[in-house]
Protein backbone atom coordinates (compact mmCIF):
# COMPACT_ATOMS: atom_id res chain seq x y z
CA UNK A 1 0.00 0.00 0.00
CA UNK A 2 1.20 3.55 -0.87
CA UNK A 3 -0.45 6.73 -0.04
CA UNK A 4 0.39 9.72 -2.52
CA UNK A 5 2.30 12.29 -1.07
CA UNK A 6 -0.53 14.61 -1.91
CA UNK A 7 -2.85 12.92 0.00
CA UNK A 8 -5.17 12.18 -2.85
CA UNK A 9 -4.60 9.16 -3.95
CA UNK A 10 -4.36 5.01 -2.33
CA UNK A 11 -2.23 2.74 -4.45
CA UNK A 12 -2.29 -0.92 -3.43
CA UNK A 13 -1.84 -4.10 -4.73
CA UNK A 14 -4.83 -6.70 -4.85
CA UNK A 15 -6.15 -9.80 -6.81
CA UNK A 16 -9.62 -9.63 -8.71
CA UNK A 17 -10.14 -13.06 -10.60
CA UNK A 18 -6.84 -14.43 -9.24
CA UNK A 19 -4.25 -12.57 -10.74
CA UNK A 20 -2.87 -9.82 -8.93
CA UNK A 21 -2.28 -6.01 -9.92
CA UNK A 22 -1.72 -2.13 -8.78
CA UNK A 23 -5.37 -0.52 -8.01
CA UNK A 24 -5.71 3.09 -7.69
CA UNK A 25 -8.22 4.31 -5.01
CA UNK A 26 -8.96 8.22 -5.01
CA UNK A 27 -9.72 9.30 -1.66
CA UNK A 28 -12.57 11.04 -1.90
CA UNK A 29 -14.62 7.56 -3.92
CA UNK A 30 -14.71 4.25 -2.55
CA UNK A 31 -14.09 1.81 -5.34
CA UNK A 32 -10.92 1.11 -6.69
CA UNK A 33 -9.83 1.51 -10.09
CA UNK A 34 -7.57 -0.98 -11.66
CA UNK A 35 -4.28 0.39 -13.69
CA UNK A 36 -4.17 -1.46 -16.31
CA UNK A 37 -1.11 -3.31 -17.76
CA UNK A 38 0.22 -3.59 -14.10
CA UNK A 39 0.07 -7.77 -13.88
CA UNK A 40 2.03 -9.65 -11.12
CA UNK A 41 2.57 -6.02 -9.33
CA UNK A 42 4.50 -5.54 -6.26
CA UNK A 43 5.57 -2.79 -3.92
CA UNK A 44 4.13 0.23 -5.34
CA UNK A 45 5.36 3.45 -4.38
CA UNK A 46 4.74 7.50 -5.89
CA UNK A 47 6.56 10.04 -7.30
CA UNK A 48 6.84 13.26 -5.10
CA UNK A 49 4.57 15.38 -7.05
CA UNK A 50 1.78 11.87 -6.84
CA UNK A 51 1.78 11.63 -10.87
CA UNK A 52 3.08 8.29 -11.10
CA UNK A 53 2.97 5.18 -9.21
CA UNK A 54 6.63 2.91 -9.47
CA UNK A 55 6.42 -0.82 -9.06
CA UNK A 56 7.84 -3.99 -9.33
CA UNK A 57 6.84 -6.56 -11.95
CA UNK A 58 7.93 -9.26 -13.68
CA UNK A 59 11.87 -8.64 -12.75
CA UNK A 60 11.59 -5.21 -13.46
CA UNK A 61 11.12 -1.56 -12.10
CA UNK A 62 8.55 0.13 -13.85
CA UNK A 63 6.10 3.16 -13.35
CA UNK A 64 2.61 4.21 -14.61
CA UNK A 65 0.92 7.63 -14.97
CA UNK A 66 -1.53 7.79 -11.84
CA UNK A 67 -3.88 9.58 -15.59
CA UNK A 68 -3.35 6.31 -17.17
CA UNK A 69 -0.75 5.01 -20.30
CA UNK A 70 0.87 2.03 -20.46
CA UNK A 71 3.60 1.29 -17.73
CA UNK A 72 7.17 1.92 -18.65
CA UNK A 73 10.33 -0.06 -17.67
CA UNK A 74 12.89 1.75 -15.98
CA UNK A 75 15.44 -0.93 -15.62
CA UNK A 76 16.06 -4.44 -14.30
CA UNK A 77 15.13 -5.48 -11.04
CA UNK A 78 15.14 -9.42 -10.28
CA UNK A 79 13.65 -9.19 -7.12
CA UNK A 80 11.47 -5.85 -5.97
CA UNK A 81 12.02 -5.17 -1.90
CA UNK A 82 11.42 -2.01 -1.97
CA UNK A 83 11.85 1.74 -3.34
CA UNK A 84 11.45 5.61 -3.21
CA UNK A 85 11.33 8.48 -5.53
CA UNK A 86 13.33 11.23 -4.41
CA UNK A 87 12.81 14.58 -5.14
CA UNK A 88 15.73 15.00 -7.71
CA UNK A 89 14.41 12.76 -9.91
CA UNK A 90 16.21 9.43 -8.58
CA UNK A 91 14.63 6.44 -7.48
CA UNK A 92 16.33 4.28 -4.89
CA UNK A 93 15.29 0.82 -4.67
CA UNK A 94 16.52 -3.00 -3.68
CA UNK A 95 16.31 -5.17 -6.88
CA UNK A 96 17.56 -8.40 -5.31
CA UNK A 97 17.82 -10.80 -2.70
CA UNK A 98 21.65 -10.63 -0.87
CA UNK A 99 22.42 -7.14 -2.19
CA UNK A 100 22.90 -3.71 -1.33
CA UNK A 101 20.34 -0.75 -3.21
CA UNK A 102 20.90 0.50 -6.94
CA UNK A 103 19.46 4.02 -8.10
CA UNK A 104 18.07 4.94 -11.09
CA UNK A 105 16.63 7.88 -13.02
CA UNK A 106 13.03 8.17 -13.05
CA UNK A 107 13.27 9.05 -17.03
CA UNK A 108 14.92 5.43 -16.76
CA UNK A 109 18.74 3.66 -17.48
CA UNK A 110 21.09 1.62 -16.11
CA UNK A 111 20.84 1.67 -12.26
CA UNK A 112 24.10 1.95 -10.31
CA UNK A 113 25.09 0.48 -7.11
CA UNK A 114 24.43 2.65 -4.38
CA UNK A 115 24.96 0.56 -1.05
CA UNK A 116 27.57 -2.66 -0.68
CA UNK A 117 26.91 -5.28 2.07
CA UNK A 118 29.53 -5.36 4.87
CA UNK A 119 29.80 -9.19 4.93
CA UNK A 120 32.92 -9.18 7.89
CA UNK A 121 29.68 -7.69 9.59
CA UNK A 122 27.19 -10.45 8.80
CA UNK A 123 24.97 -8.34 6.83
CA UNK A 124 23.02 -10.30 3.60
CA UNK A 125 21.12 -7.57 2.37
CA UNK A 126 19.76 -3.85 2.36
CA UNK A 127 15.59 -3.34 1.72
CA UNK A 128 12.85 -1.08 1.87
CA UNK A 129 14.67 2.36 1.54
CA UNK A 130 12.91 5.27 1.78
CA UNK A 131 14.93 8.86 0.55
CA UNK A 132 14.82 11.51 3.70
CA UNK A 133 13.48 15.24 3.52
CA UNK A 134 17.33 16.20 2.61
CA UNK A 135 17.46 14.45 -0.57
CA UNK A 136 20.93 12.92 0.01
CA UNK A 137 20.26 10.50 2.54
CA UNK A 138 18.13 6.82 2.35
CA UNK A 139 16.92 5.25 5.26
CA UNK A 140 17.09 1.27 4.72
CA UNK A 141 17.00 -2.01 6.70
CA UNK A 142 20.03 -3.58 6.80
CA UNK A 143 19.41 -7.51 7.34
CA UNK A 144 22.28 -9.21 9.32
CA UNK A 145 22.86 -12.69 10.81
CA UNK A 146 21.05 -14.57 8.87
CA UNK A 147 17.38 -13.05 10.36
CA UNK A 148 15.69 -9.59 10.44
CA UNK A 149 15.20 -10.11 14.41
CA UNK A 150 18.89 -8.66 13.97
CA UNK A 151 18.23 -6.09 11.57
CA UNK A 152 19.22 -2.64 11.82
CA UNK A 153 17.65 0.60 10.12
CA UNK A 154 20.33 2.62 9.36
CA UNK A 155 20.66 6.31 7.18
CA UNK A 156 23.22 6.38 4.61
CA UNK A 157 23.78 9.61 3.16
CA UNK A 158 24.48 8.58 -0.50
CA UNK A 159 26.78 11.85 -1.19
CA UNK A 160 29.45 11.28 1.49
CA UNK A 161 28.55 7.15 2.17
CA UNK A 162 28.44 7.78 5.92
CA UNK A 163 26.33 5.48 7.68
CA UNK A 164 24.31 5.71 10.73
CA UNK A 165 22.68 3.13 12.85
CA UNK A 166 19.46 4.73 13.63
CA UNK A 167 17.82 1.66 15.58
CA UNK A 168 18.75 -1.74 16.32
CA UNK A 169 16.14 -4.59 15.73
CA UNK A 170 14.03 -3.36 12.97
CA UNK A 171 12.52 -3.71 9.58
CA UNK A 172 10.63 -1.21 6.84
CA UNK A 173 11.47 2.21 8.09
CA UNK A 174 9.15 5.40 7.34
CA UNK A 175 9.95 8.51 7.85
């Protein structure tokens, strides 16, 4: 589920007639809306002017116009654990399983490695990042030991690469 940051809008991912996809809910109607050519959806999030909805599908990062169009791929993404549109135009996002986070453009490309897993440390991957108010720094899980009862949330500031533990024994920060 993703709330726009507008307030107007409820994206969420459901199944009518057992295949599941993004729905778009305005807030002021009660029925959902269905976005069409969003199949096998996962993890929706919006953009931060709520015009489009990013997701994962089919081992890719994609978005959709929140006025309709077909989706378009922004790049590759095996496995979707989560993302956020900054304000700059860059989405951050975990595309795997036992990997740090990649950015990409929101106009779309070849997403870079922005995070690497300490493994001395025990960690085996970084998920659900969410960009903070300053625009340089990502607030992420970091899963280590082998279980998320271990997990730490941590902001990275993706300018400088220092990295903060912000609490110890978490998973899927919001800011």
């Amino acid at each position: 589920v993703a709330v726009a940051p507008d307030g107007t809008r409820l994206a969420f991912v459901a199944s009518r007639g057992g295949q599941t996809q993004l729905f778009l809910r305005p807030m002021d109607a009660l029925e959902p809306v269905p976005v069409a050519g969003t199949m096998n959806a996962t993890g929706p999030f919006f953009s931060p002017d709520s015009q489009w909805i990013a997701f994962f599908a089919d081992g890719q990062l994609k978005k959709v116009s929140v006025s309709g169009g077909a989706p378009v791929t922004l790049c590759e993404a095996p496995v979707g654990l989560g993302g956020s549109w900054g304000r700059g135009g860059m989405i951050v996002f975990a595309g795997a399983t036992g990997s740090g986070l990649s950015q990409v453009s929101a106009s779309g490309g070849t997403a870079q490695r922005v995070t690497s897993l300490d493994i001395a440390r025990g960690e085996f991957s970084h998920r659900w990042p969410e960009w903070l108010p300053d625009g340089e720094t990502v607030l992420y899980t970091v899963g280590v030991s082998g279980k998320f009862d271990d997990a730490q949330l941590v902001a990275q500031s993706l300018t400088s690469g220092k990295r903060s533990i912000v609490v110890q024994g978490g998973t899927s920060p919001r800011y």
